[in-house]
Structures are given as C-alpha cells and as structure tokens.
Protein backbone atom coordinates (compact mmCIF):
# COMPACT_ATOMS: atom_id res chain seq x y z
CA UNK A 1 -8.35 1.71 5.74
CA UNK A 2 -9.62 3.45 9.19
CA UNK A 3 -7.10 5.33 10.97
CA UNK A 4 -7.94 7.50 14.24
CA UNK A 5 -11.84 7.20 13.94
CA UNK A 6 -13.10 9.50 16.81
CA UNK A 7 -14.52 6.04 18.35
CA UNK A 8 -11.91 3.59 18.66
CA UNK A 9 -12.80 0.10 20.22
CA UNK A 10 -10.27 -1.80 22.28
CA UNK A 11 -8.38 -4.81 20.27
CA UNK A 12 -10.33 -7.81 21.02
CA UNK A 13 -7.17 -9.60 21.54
CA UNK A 14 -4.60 -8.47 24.05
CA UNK A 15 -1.67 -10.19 25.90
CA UNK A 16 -0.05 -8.73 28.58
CA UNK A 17 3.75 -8.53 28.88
CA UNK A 18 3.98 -10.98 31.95
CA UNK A 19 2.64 -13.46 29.31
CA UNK A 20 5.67 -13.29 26.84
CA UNK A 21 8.31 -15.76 26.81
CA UNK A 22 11.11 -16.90 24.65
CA UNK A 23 8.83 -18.10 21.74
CA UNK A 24 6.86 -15.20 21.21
CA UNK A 25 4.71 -15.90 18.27
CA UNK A 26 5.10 -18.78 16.31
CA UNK A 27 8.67 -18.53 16.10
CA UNK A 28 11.04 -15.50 17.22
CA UNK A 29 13.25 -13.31 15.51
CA UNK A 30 16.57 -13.00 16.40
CA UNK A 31 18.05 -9.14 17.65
CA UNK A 32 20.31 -9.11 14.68
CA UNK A 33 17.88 -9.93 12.03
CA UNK A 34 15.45 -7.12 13.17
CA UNK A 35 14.85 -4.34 10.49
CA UNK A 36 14.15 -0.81 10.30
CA UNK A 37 14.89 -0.17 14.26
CA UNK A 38 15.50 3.94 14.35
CA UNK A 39 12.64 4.27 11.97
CA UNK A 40 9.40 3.81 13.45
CA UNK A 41 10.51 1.08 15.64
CA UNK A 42 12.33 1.45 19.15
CA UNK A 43 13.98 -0.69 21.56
CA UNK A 44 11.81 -2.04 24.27
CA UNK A 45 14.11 0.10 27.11
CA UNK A 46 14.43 3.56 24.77
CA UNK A 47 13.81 6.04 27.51
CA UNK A 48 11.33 7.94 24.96
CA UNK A 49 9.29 5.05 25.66
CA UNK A 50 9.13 4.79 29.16
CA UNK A 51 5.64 6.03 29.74
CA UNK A 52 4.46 3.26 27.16
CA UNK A 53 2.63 0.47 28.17
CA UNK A 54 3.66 -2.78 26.75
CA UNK A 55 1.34 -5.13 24.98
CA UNK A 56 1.60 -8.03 22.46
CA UNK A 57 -0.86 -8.04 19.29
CA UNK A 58 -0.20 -10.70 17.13
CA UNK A 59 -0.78 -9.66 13.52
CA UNK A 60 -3.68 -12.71 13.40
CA UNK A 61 -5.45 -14.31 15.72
CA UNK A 62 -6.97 -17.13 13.30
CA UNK A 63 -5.09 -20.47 12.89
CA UNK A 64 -4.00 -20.53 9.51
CA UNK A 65 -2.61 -24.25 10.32
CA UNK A 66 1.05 -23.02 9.17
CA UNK A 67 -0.30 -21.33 5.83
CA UNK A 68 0.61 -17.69 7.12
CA UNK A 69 3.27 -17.20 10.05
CA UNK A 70 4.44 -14.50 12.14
CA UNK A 71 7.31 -14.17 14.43
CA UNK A 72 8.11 -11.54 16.85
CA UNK A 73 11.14 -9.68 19.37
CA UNK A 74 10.78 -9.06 22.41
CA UNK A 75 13.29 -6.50 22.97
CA UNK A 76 12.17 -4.29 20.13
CA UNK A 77 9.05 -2.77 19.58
CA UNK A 78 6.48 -0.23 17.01
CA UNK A 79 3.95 1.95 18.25
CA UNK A 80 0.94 0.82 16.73
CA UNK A 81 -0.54 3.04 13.83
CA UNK A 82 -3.92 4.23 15.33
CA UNK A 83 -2.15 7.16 17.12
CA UNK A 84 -1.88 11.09 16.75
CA UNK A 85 0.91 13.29 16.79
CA UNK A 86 1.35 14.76 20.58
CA UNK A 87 4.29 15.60 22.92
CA UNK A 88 6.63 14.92 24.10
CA UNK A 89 7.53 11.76 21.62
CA UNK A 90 4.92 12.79 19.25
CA UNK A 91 3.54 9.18 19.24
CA UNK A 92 0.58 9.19 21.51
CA UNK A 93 -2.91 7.16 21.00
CA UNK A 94 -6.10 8.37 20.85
CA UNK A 95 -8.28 7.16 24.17
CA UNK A 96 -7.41 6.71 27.62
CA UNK A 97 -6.70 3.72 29.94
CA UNK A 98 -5.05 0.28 27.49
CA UNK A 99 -5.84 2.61 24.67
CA UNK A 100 -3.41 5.35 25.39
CA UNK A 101 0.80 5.64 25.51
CA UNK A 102 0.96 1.64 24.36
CA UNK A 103 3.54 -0.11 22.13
CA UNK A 104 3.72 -3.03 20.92
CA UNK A 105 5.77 -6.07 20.24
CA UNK A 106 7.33 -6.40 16.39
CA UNK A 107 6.95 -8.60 14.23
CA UNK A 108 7.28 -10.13 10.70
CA UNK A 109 4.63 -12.05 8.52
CA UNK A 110 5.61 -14.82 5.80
CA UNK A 111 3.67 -17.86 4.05
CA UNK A 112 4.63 -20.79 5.71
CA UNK A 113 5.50 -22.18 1.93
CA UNK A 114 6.85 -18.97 0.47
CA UNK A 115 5.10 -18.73 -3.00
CA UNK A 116 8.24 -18.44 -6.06
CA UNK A 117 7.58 -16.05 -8.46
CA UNK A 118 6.98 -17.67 -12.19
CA UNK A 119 8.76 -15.59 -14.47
CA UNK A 120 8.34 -15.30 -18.34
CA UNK A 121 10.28 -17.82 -20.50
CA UNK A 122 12.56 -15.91 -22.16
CA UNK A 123 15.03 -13.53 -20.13
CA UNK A 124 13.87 -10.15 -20.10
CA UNK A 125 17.01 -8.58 -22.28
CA UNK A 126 17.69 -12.07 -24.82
CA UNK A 127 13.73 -11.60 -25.23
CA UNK A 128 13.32 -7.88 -25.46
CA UNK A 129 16.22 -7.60 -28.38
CA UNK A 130 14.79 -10.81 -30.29
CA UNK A 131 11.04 -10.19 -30.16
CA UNK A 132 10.33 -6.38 -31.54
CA UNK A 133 7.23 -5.74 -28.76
CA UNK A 134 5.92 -2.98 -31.48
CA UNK A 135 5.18 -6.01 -33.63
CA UNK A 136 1.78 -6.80 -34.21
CA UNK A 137 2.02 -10.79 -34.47
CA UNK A 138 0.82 -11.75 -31.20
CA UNK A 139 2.79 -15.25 -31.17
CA UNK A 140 3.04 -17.14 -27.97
CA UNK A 141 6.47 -16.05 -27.30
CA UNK A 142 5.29 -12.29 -28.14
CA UNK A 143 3.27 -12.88 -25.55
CA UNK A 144 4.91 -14.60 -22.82
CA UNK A 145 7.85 -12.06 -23.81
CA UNK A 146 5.61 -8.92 -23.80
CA UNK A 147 2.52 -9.67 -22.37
CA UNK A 148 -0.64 -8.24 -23.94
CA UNK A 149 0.84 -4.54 -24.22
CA UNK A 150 -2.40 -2.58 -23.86
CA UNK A 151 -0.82 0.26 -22.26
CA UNK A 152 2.87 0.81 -21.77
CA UNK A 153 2.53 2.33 -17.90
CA UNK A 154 0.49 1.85 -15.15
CA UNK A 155 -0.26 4.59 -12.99
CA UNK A 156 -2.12 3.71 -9.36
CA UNK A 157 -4.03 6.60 -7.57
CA UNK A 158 -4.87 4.85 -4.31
CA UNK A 159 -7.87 6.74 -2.39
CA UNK A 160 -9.91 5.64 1.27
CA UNK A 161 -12.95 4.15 2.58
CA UNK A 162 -16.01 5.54 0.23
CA UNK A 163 -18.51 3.13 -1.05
CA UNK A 164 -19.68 3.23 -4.76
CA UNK A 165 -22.58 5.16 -4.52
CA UNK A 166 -21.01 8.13 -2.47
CA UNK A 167 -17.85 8.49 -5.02
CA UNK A 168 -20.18 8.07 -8.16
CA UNK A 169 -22.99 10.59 -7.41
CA UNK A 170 -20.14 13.14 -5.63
CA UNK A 171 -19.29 16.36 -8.82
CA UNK A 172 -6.09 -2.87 0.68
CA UNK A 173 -3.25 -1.58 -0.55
CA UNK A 174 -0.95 -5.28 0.34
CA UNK A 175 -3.43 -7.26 -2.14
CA UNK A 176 -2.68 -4.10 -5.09
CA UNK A 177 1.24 -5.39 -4.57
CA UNK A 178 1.54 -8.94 -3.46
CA UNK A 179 -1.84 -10.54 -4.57
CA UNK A 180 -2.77 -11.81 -0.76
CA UNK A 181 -3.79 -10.29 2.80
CA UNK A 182 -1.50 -12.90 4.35
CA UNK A 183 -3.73 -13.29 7.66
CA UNK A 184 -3.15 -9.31 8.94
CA UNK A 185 -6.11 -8.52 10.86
CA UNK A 186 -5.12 -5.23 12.33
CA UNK A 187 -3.19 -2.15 11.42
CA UNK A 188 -0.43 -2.22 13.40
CA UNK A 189 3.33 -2.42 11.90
CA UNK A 190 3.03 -4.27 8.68
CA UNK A 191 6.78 -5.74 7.82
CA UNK A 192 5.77 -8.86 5.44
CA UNK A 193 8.03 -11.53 3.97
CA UNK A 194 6.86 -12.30 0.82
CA UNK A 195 7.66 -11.60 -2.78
CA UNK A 196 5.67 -8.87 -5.21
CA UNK A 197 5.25 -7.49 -8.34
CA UNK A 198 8.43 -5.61 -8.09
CA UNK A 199 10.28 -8.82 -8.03
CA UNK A 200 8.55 -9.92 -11.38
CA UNK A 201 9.28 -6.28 -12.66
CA UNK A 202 12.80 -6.45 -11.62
CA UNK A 203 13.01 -9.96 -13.41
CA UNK A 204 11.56 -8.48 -16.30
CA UNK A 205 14.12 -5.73 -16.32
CA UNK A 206 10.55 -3.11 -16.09
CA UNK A 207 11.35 -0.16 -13.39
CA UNK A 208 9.12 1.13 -11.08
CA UNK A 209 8.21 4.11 -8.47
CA UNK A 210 6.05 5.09 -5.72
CA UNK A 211 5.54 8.93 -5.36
CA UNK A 212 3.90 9.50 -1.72
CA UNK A 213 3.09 13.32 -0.88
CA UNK A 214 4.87 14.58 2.00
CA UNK A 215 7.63 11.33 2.00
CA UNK A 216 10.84 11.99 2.78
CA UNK A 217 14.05 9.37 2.23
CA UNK A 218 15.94 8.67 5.17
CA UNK A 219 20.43 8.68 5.26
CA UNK A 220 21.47 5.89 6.49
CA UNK A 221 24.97 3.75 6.24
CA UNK A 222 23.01 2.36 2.95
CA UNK A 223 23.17 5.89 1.43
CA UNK A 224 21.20 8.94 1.02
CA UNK A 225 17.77 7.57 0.26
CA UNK A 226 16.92 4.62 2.20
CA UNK A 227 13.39 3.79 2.99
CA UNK A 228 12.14 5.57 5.64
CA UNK A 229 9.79 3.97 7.99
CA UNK A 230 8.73 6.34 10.34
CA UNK A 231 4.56 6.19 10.93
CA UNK A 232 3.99 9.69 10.06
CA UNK A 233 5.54 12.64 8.50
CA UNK A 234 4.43 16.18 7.41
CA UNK A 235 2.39 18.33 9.34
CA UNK A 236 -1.48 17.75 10.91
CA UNK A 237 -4.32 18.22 8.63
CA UNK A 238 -6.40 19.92 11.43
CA UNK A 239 -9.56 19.54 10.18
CA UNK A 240 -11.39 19.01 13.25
CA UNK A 241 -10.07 18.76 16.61
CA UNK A 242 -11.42 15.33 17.04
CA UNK A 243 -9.67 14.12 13.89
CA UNK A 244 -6.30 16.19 13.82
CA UNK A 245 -4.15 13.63 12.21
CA UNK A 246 -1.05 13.32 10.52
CA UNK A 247 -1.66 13.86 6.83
CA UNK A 248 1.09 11.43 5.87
CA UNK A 249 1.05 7.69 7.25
CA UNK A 250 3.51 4.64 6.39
CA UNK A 251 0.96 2.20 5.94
CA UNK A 252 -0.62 3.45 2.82
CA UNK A 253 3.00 3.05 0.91
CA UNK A 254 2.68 -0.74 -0.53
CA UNK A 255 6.47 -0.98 -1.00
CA UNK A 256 7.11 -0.01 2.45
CA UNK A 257 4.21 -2.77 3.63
CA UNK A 258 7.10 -5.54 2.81
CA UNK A 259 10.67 -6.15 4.48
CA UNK A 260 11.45 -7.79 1.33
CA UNK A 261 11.40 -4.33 -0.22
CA UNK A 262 12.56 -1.98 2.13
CA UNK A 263 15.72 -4.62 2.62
CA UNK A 264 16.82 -3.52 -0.93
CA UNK A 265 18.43 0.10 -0.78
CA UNK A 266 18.03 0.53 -5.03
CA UNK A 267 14.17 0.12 -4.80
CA UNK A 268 14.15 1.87 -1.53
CA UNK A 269 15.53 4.78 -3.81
CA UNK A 270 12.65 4.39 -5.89
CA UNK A 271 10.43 6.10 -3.17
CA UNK A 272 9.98 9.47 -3.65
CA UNK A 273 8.66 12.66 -2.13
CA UNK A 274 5.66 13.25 -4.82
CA UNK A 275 6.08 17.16 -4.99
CA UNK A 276 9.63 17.13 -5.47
CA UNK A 277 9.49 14.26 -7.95
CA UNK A 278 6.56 13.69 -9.73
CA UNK A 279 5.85 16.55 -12.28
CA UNK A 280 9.71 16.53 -12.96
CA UNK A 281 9.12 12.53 -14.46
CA UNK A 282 5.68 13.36 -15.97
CA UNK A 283 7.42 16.31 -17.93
CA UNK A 284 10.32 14.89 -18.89
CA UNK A 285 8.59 11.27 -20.23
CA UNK A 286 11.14 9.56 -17.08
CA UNK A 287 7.54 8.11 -15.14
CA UNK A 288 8.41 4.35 -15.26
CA UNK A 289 6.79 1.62 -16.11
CA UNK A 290 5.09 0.73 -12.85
CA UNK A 291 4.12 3.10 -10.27
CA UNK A 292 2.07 4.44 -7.60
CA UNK A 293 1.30 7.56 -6.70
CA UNK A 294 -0.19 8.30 -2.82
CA UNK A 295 -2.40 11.11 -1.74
CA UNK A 296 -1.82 12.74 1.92
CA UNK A 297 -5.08 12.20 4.04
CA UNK A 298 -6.60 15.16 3.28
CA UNK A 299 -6.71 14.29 -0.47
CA UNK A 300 -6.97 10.82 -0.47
CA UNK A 301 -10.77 11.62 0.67
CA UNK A 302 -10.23 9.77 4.44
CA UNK A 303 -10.43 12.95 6.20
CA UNK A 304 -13.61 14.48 6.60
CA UNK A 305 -14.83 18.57 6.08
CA UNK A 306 -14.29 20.24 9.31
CA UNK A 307 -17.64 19.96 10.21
CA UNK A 308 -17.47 16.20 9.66
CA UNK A 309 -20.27 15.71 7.27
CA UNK A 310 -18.92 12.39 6.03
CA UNK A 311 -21.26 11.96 3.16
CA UNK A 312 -19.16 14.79 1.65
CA UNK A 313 -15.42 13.30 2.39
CA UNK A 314 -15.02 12.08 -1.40
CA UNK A 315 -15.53 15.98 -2.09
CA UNK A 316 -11.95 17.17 -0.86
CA UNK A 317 -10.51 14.50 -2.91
CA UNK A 318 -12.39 14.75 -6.34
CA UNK A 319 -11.44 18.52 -5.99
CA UNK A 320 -7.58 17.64 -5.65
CA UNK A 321 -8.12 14.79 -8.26
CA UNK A 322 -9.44 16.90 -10.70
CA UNK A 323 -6.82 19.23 -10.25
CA UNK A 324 -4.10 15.97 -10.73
CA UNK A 325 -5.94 15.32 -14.23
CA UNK A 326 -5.69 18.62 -15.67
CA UNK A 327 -1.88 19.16 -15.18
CA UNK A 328 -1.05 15.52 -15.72
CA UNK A 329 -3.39 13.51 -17.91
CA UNK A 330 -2.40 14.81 -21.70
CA UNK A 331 1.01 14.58 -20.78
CA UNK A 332 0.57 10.62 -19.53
CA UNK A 333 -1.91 9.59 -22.50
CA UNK A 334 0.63 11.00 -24.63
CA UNK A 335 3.02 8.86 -22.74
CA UNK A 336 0.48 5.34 -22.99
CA UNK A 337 -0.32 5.63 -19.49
CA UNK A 338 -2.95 4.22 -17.89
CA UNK A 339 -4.19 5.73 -14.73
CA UNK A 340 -6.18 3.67 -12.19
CA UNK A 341 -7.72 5.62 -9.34
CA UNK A 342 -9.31 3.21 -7.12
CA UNK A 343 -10.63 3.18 -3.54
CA UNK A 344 -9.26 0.49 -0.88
CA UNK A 345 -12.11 -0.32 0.47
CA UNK A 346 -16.11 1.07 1.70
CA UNK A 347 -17.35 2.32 4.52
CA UNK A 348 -20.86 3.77 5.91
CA UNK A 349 -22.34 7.11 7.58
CA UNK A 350 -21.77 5.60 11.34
CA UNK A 351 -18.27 4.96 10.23
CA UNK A 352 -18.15 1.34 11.21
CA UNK A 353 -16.81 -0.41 8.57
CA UNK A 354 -15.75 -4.18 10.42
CA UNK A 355 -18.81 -5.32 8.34
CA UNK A 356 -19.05 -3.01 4.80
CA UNK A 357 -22.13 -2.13 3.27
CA UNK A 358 -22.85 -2.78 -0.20
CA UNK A 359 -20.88 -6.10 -0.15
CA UNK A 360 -17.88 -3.88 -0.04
CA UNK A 361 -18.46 -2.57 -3.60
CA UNK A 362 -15.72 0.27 -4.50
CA UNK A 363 -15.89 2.39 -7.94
CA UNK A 364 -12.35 2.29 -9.58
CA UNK A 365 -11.62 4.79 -12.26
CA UNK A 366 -9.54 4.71 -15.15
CA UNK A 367 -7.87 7.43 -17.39
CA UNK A 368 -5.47 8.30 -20.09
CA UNK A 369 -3.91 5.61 -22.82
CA UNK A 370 -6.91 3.30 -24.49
CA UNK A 371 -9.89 4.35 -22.48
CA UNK A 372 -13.37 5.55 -23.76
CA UNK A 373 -14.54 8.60 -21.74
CA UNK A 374 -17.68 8.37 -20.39
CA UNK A 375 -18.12 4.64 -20.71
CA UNK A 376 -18.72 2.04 -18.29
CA UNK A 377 -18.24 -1.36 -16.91
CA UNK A 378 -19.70 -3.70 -14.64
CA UNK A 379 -17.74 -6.83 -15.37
CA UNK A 380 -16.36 -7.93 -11.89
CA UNK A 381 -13.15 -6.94 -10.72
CA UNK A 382 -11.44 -6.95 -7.53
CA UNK A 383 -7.95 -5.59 -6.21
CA UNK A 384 -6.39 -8.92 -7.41
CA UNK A 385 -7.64 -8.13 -10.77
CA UNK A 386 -5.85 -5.01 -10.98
CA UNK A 387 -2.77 -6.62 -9.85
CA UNK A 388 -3.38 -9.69 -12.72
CA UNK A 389 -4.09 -6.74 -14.95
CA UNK A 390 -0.50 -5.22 -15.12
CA UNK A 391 0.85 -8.85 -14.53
CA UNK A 392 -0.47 -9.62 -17.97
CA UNK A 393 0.08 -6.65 -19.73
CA UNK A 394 3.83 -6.69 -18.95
CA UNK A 395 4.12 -10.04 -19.56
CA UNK A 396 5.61 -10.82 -16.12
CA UNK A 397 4.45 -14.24 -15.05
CA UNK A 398 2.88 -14.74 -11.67
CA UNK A 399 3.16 -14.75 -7.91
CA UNK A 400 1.27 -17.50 -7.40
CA UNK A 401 -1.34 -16.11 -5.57
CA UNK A 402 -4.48 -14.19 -6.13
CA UNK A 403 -3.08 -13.21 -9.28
CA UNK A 404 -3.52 -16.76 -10.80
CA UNK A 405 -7.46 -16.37 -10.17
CA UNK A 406 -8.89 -15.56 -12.98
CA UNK A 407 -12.33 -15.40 -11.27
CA UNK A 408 -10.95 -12.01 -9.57
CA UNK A 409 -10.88 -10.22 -13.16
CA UNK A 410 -8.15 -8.76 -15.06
CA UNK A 411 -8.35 -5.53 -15.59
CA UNK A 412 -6.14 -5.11 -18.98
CA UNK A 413 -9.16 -7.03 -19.84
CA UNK A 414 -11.04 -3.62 -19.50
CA UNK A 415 -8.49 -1.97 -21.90
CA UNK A 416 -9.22 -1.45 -25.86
C-alpha cells in the first residue's frame, strides 16, 4: 500500500465544498452516530483546521448499483492519509496547491445487503466440551466443531509493496480480515461496516490480538485502552528527506480498518503496543489464537535505504525479520503456531504501482508448527485464501464472501 511516494498525482476525482448538500454520498450520517471524532477525525470548524482546504472524496467512484454504499458528514471531517508529520497541527500533505493543507469529508462503507456470518453448528462451549478436538476421528461434527486443526495459532506478519522476484532473490490488509475490498479505491479514512473474522472467532469463543509497533491505546469514557485512531504515531523514520514519514500509520491495523471493531471497547483492548506486549505473550504461551502482528515502516520493507535504491527496500525488512525469527520462532513452533509473513501487494522500480507488474504476484512465507523448511509451493493462493485458510482450520464457518471461493486457495491446504 503506497503512502507519501515522492510523486504524488492529484485524485482524479474531486468535489468541491460548494457542491455538498444535505445528501452527501449515497445517504448521510447523522452527527450523533459519527465515530472516533478526537482521534484522527475533527470537526469541520476545529480552529486547528482552519488553514485546511475542504474537499469531498468519495471512497468509490464506480457504481456498484447498491452492492457497496457509503455515506458521509458534513460537519466532521479526516485528513486524508497521504500526509507527513509538520507544524503546527502535524498533519500536513505532501505537494503544493489542492495537494497541500486539505481534509476531507468522513465517511462510512457497508454492503448494501450486509453479508451474516455462518457460524459452526454446534455452539462453541456445548461443542468444545462434547467433541475432544485432540481426537483423531475426523467426523463431520469434529469438523464443523473444530475445523481441520492443522495448527493451533495463526500468526500474520504483514509486509509492503515488493514483487516476488525482489523478496525471493533479496539474503490489502481489509481482504486478510473481512474477505472483500468493498469498492475503496483510495486511501483515505477507512471506517467499514461490515462483519470479520473476529466476529466468527468471537462466536467460536477463539481470542485474538493485533500487536502494531509503536501503537499506543487511547483513555477514553470506555476505559483505559480504547482504540486509538489517530493516522500516525511514533516518531519519523528519516530516511531521506524526500520520504521522512511517520513510521507508524492507522491504516495498516486491519481491526482498526472497521467501525464494527473499533465500536467494541473489549476487542479494542485487544490492540496492543507490540514492544510492550508481544515477547511478554510469546514467553509466557498467552499469544492467542488469532493474531497479527504489524511492522513500523521502516521494517515492514516500504521505506527505502537513504539513498533510495528501491531494489534494496526488502533488505531493511529481511534484516528485522530475521531478527523476529530467531527470538520468536522455537518458542511459537513449540506453541503450534503458524507464522504467515506475506506482502500486501507489488510494486516496480518507477514506483508506480496503479497497474502491478508481474500480474501482482507476491511471495508469502510461512514458518513454525507443520512446515517443511526449504520447500516450496506454487499452488495458487491469494489474500482470500489465507483468510479461508484460518476459517477452516478453526472451524469457524464463513463470511460469505471471498472466503466461500474456493478458487482463491486455502492455505491450511498448504499445511502437513
């Protein structure tokens, strides 16, 4: 996912204020039901804001014919997440003219039929007491009650933007969670009304976590650690003056992607700062079931060397990732983790990525609890596969989405 590329094109679709009525979007959202404002997002009259022009980016711009929706307020706002840290606010985008001091209208996306989740058929604490899940007599209701059990966690190691070839010969992160894109065309305030794999985890009685470097949970009247939306936190990476961003960003936390989330203070409290957290859950055999764990920018391999030689971005990363295997990996194999590092999507040397190379081919690598070193697979996979993958080996159901596709793989497929 590009963020602050030192070229940065104008949005191809732009509204002026003057333009915005009472029905903004396809329906509007009332003042009251607005989330999240404090965090990220800002009254349309906050005096911080009153160098900042106004402009209205719908998430889409295709006609979906009522299949994806998107409302929007017009008296709050987000600063859109191509920006750099700056005085006096600290929000302040890249560019000059449109491009620079702009913020933008907020908004919500949802399915115009919201998909229900299909849960398994027996309820997750009747079935976990009555069907022993060590049991080797893979019956239908073993199944549907414990799914195909490869592995007994699932760890995600999300990195950016390097095609196969570059990560390989170097020594979308919605899709991962909710098993669709929903429409979004842009990276600007993701808050999406739809249902995820945490709600089939939470039906299944599974817990989860996401461990993002440099988070920090936010007080609020909800309690000490609610979700905490603001775009960036942490220092700048400074790598090269042209680049200079934040090394922490919202929008690579999945949970935080979706209001029907970050509206739940207990798995808002499953967010955690990864250097406070994570080596304290690894050690003590407390990881859970489900979880995430997401690199700053510097790691992650988005950032490039300060001399920007891009061909050599995935070296940072494998560097740092190495570094992650050695003090983790025995300890989660031990555990039956699995560990899934995979890239979100591929890019090329000029850095223009609206059109991929390589038909968008990404390497995803796995680790820990059933794997073969040194083996591999070309059986095709995408991002829904690796969602259908823990979907079936937790026996959760389905979202009804992407998921259900078997044509997208399923990667507890890939698992001895």
């Amino acid at each position: 996912m590009r963020f602050n590329r030192p070229s940065v094109t104008a949005a191809s679709v732009t509204v002026l204020a003057a333009m915005i009525g009472s029905t903004s979007g396809q329906s509007s959202i009332p003042d009251n039901q607005v989330p999240n404002v404090g965090g990220g997002v800002y009254n349309v009259n906050d005096p911080t804001l009153a160098n900042y022009t106004f402009k209205y980016l719908p998430p889409f711009t295709t006609d979906y014919g009522g299949y994806y929706t998107w409302a929007s307020n017009n008296n709050t706002v987000a600063i859109k997440n191509v920006t750099a840290v700056v005085a006096p606010l600290g929000l302040k985008q890249l560019g000059s003219g449109d491009k620079a001091n702009t913020k933008y209208a907020f908004f919500t996306v949802s399915e115009g039929n919201p998909k229900q989740i299909s849960v398994t058929n027996t309820s997750p604490k009747r079935g976990w007491r009555e069907v022993d899940c060590k049991s080797h007599s893979k019956s239908r209701r073993w199944l549907e009650t414990c799914g195909s059990r490869k592995f007994k966690k699932i760890l995600h190691v999300i990195f950016e933007n390097e095609v196969y070839g570059w990560t390989m010969n170097d020594s979308n992160y919605v899709s991962l969670a909710a098993g669709d894109y929903f429409g979004i065309e842009n990276q600007d305030w993701y808050n999406i009304n739809a249902t995820t794999i945490y709600d089939l985890l939470d039906a299944k009685g599974l817990d989860y976590a996401t461990y993002a470097e440099w988070y920090t949970p936010v007080a609020t009247a909800r309690g000490p650690n609610d979700c905490n939306n603001a775009l960036y936190l942490g220092p700048l990476d400074n790598t090269n003056p042209r680049w200079n961003n934040p090394v922490y960003r919202r929008v690579d936390v999945p949970a935080l992607l979706f209001s029907t989330y970050t509206s739940n203070y207990t798995r808002c409290s499953k967010i955690y700062n990864a250097t406070a957290q994570f080596a304290s859950d690894v050690k003590s055999h407390n990881l859970p079931a489900y979880s995430f764990y997401v690199p700053d920018m510097l790691h992650n391999g988005h950032d490039p060397e300060s001399d920007s030689d891009y061909n050599h971005q995935p070296t940072t990363a494998g560097i740092w990732f190495n570094a992650f295997l050695d003090m983790y990996l025995p300890d989660l194999t031990a555990q039956g983790t699995l560990v899934v590092a995979s890239w979100d999507e591929a890019t090329w040397q000029n850095d223009d990525d609206a059109v991929p190379n390589n038909n968008n081919s990404i390497a995803t690598l796995l680790f820990g609890y059933g794997i073969t070193p040194n083996t591999t697979d070309d059986t095709y996979i995408t991002h829904y596969g690796t969602l259908r993958g823990s979907i079936t080996n937790f026996g959760l159901g389905s979202l009804g989405r992407n998921d259900t596709n078997a044509t997208n793989g399923d990667l507890s497929l890939l698992i001895n």
